[in-house]
Protein backbone atom coordinates (compact mmCIF):
# COMPACT_ATOMS: atom_id res chain seq x y z
CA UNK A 1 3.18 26.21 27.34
CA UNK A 2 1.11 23.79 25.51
CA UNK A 3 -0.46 24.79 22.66
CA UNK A 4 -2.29 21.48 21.29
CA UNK A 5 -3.50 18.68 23.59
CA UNK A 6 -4.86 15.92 21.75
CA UNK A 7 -5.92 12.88 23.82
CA UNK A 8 -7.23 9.55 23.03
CA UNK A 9 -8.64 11.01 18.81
CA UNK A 10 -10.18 7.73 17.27
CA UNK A 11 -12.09 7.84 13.24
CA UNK A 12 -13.37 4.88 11.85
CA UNK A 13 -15.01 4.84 7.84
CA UNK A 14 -16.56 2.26 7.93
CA UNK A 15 -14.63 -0.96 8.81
CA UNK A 16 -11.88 0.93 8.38
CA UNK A 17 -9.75 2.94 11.48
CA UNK A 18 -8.17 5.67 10.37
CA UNK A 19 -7.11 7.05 13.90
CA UNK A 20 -6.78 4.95 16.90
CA UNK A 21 -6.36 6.68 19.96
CA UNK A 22 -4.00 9.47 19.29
CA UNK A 23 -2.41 11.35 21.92
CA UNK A 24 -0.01 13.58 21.67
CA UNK A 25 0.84 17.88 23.31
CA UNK A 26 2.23 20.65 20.96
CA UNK A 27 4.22 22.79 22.79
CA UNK A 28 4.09 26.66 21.77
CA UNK A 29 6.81 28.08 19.48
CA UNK A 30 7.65 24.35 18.29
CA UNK A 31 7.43 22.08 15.13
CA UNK A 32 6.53 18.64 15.15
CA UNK A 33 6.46 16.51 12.45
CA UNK A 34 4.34 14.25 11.60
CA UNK A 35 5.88 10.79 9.40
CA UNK A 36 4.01 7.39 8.63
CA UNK A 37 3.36 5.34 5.69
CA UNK A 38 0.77 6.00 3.05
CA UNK A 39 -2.28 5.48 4.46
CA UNK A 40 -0.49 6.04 8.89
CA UNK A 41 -3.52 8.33 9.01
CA UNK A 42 -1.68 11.42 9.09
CA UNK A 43 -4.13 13.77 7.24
CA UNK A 44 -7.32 12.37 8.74
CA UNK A 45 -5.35 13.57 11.66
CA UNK A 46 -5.37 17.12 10.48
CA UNK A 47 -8.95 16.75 9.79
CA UNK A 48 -10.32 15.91 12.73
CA UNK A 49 -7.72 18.80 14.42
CA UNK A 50 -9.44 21.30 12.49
CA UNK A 51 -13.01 20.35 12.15
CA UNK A 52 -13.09 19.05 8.49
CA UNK A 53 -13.98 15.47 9.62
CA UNK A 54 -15.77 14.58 13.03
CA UNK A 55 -13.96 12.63 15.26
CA UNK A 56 -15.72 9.33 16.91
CA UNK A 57 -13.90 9.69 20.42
CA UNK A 58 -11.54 12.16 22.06
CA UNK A 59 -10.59 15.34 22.92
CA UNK A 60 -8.78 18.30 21.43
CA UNK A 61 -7.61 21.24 23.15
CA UNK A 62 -6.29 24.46 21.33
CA UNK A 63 -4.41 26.32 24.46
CA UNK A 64 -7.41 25.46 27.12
CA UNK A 65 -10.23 25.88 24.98
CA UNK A 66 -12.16 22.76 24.02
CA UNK A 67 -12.03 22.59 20.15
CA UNK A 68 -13.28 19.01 19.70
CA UNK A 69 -16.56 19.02 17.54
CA UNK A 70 -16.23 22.79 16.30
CA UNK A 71 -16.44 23.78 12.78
CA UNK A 72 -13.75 24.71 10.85
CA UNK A 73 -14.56 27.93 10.41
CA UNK A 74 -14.68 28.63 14.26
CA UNK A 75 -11.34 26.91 14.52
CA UNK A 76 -9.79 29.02 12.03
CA UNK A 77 -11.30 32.35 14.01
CA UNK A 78 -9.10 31.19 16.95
CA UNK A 79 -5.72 30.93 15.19
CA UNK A 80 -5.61 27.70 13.87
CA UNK A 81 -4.32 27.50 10.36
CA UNK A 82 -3.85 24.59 7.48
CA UNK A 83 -2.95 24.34 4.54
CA UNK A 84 -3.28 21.17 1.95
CA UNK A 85 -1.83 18.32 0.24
CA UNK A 86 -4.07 18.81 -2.73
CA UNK A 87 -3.77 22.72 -3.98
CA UNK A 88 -6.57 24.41 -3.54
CA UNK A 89 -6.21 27.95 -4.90
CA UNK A 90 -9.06 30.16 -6.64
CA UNK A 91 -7.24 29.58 -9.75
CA UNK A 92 -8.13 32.31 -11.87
CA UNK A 93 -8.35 35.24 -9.00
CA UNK A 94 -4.76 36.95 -8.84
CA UNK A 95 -2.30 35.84 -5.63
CA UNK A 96 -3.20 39.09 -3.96
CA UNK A 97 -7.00 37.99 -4.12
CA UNK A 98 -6.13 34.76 -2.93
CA UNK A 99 -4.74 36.22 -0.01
CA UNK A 100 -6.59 38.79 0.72
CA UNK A 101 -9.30 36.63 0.95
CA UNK A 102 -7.62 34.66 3.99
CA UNK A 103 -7.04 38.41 5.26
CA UNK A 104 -10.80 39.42 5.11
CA UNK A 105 -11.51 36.31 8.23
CA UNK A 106 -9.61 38.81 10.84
CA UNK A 107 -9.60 41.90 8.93
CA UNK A 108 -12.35 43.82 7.50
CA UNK A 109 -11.18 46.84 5.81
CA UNK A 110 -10.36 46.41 2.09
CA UNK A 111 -7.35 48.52 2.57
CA UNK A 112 -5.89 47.05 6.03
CA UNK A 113 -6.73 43.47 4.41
CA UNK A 114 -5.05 44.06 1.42
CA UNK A 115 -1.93 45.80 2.93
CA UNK A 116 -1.85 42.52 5.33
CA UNK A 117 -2.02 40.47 2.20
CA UNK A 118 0.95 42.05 0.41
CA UNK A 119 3.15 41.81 3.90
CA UNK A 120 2.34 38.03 3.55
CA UNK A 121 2.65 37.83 0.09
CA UNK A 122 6.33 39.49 0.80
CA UNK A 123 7.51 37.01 3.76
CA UNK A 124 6.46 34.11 1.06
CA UNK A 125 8.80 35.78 -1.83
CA UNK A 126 6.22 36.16 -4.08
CA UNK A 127 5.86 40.00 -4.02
CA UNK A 128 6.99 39.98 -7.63
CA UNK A 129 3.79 37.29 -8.71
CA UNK A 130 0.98 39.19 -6.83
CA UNK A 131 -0.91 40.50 -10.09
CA UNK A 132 -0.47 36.73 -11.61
CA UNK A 133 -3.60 34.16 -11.55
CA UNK A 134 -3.20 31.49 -9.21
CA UNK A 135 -3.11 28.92 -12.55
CA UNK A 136 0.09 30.69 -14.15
CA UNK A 137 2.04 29.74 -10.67
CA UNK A 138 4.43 26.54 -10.96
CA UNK A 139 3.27 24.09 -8.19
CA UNK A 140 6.62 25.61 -5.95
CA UNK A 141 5.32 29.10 -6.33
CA UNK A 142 1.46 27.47 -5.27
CA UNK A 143 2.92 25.81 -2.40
CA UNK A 144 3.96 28.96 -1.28
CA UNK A 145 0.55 30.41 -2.23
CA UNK A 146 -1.01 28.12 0.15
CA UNK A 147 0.87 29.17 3.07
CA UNK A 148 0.40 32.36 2.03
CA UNK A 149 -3.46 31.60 2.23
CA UNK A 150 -3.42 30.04 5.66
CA UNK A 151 -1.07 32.92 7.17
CA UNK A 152 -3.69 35.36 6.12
CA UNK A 153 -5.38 34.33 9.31
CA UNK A 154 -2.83 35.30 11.43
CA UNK A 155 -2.43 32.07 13.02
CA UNK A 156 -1.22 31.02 16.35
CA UNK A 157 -0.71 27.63 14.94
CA UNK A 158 -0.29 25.72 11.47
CA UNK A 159 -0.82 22.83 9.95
CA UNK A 160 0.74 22.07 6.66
CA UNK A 161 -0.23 19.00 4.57
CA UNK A 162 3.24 18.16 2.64
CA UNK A 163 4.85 20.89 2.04
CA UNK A 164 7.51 19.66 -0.14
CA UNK A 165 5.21 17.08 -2.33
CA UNK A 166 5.22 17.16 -5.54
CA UNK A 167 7.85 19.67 -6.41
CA UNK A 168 11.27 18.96 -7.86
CA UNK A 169 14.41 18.82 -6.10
CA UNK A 170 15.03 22.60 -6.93
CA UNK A 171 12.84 23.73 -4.90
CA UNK A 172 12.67 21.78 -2.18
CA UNK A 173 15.67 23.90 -0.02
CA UNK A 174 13.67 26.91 -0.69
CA UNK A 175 10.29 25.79 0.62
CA UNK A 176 12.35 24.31 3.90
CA UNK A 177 14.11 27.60 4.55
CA UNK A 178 10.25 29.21 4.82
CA UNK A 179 9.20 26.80 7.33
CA UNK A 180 12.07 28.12 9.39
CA UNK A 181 11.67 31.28 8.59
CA UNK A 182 7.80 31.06 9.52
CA UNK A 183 8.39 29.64 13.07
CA UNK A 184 11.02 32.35 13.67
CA UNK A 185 7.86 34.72 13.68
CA UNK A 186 6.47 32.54 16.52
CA UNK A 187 3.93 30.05 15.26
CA UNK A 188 3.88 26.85 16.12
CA UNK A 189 3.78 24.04 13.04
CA UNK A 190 2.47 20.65 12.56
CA UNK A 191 3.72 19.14 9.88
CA UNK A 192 3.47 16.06 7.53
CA UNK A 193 6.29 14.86 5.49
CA UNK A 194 7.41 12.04 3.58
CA UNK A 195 10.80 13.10 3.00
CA UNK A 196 12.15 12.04 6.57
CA UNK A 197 15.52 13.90 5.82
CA UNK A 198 13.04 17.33 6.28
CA UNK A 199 11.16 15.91 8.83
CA UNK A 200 14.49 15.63 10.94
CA UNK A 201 15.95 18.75 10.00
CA UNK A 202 13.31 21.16 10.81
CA UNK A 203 11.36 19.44 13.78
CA UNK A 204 12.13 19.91 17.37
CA UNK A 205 9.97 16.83 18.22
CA UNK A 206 8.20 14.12 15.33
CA UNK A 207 5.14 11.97 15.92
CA UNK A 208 4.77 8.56 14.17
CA UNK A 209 1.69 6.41 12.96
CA UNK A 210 1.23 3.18 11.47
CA UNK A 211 -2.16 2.11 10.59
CA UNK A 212 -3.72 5.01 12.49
CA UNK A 213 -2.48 4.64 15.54
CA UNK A 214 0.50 6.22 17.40
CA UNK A 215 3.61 4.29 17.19
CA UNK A 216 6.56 6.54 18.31
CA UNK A 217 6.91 10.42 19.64
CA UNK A 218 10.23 11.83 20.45
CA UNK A 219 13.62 13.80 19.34
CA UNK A 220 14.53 13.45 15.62
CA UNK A 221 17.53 11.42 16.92
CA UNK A 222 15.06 9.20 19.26
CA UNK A 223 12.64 8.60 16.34
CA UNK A 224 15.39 7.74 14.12
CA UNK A 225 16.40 4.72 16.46
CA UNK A 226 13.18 3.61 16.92
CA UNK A 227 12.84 0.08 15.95
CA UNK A 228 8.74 0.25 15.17
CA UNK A 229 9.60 3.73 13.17
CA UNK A 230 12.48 1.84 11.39
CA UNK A 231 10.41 -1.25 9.95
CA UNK A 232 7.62 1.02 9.40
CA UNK A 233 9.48 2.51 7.06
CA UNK A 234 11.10 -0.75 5.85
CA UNK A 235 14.54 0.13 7.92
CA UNK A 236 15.18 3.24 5.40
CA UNK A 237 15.68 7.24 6.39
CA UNK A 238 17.77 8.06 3.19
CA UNK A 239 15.07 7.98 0.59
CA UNK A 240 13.14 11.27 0.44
């Protein structure tokens, strides 16, 4: 079942396209990753999925529901998730607050959203961290705050803004092994990557842009044979 449709999602800024007629289906239960140069477009993407930015043209389609034009908050009260590239956390509230915050948009009751929070908190191995402030977390233990944050929501599906960025090579296998273990609990995941050795690893399909528009959409294996995807990316996957 599809999950996502996205047909024909076009934002200019100006002179400047960000998006050009992006179409693309999520199917349920799946990841797909999303790869491009800086600059492909790929977060705008995510924006205009989830109601941060207004799209110019298109349509967008959570299950059958039209969700083109919503707010975000209305999006996020139908299961769709997202997390970041930039960090975002209330930095000096404690992890559990952070969460539990994400917990109070389905969940009411203090003591039901707070025992939801610590079950997340859990999955995301930071059980032992949940009294800490957001600003004594290293940015691996924040990434995993974030997802934390967006899970509070009980999501159907997730989009996550570079995982991986920014961290060091540590804890990169870590934060890959929670992706998998997140979709094993049945949501479906959107994500953007630059390190195209994840991307391949952990997607079942991957969507390309280049200069906002859509320039490949396949298999890993597919995508990696992809001329337009190769000199996109200068005819390199083995850089991260």
């Amino acid at each position: 079942m599809k999950i996502l449709t996205v047909e024909n999602l076009s934002k200019s800024f100006g002179g400047i396209q960000a998006n050009r007629d992006i179409s693309f289906d999520v199917e349920e239960g799946s990841i797909l990753g999303v790869i491009g140069p800086n600059g492909a477009g790929k977060s705008t993407l995510f924006d205009l999925i989830t109601g941060f930015t207004k799209a110019d043209t298109g349509k967008v389609k959570f299950f059958d529901k039209d969700i083109f034009g919503m707010s975000p908050d209305k999006i996020s009260n139908l299961g769709v998730g997202r997390t970041f590239q930039k960090l975002k956390p209330f930095a000096d509230q404690t992890l559990l607050e952070n969460v539990m915050i994400g917990a109070f948009v389905k969940e009411k009751d203090i003591k039901r959203a707070r025992d939801r929070a610590l079950e997340i908190i859990d999955f995301v191995d930071l059980i032992e961290k949940r009294h800490h402030f957001a600003k004594e977390l290293s940015t691996g233990q924040r990434k995993r705050l974030e997802m934390a944050r967006a899970m509070a929501i009980d999501p159907k599906l997730l989009l996550m803004d570079e995982v991986t960025g920014g961290v060091d090579q540590k804890t990169i296998p870590g934060l890959v092994e929670l992706v998998k273990k997140l979709k094993k609990t049945g949501v479906t995941i959107i994500t953007i990557e630059h390190n195209i050795n994840i991307i391949m690893e952990i997607s079942d399909n991957v969507l390309a842009l280049d200069q906002g528009k859509r320039i490949a959409l396949g298999e890993p294996k597919e995508i990696q044979n992809n001329k337009q995807v190769i000199d996109a990316y200068l005819g390199t996957f083995d850089a991260a």
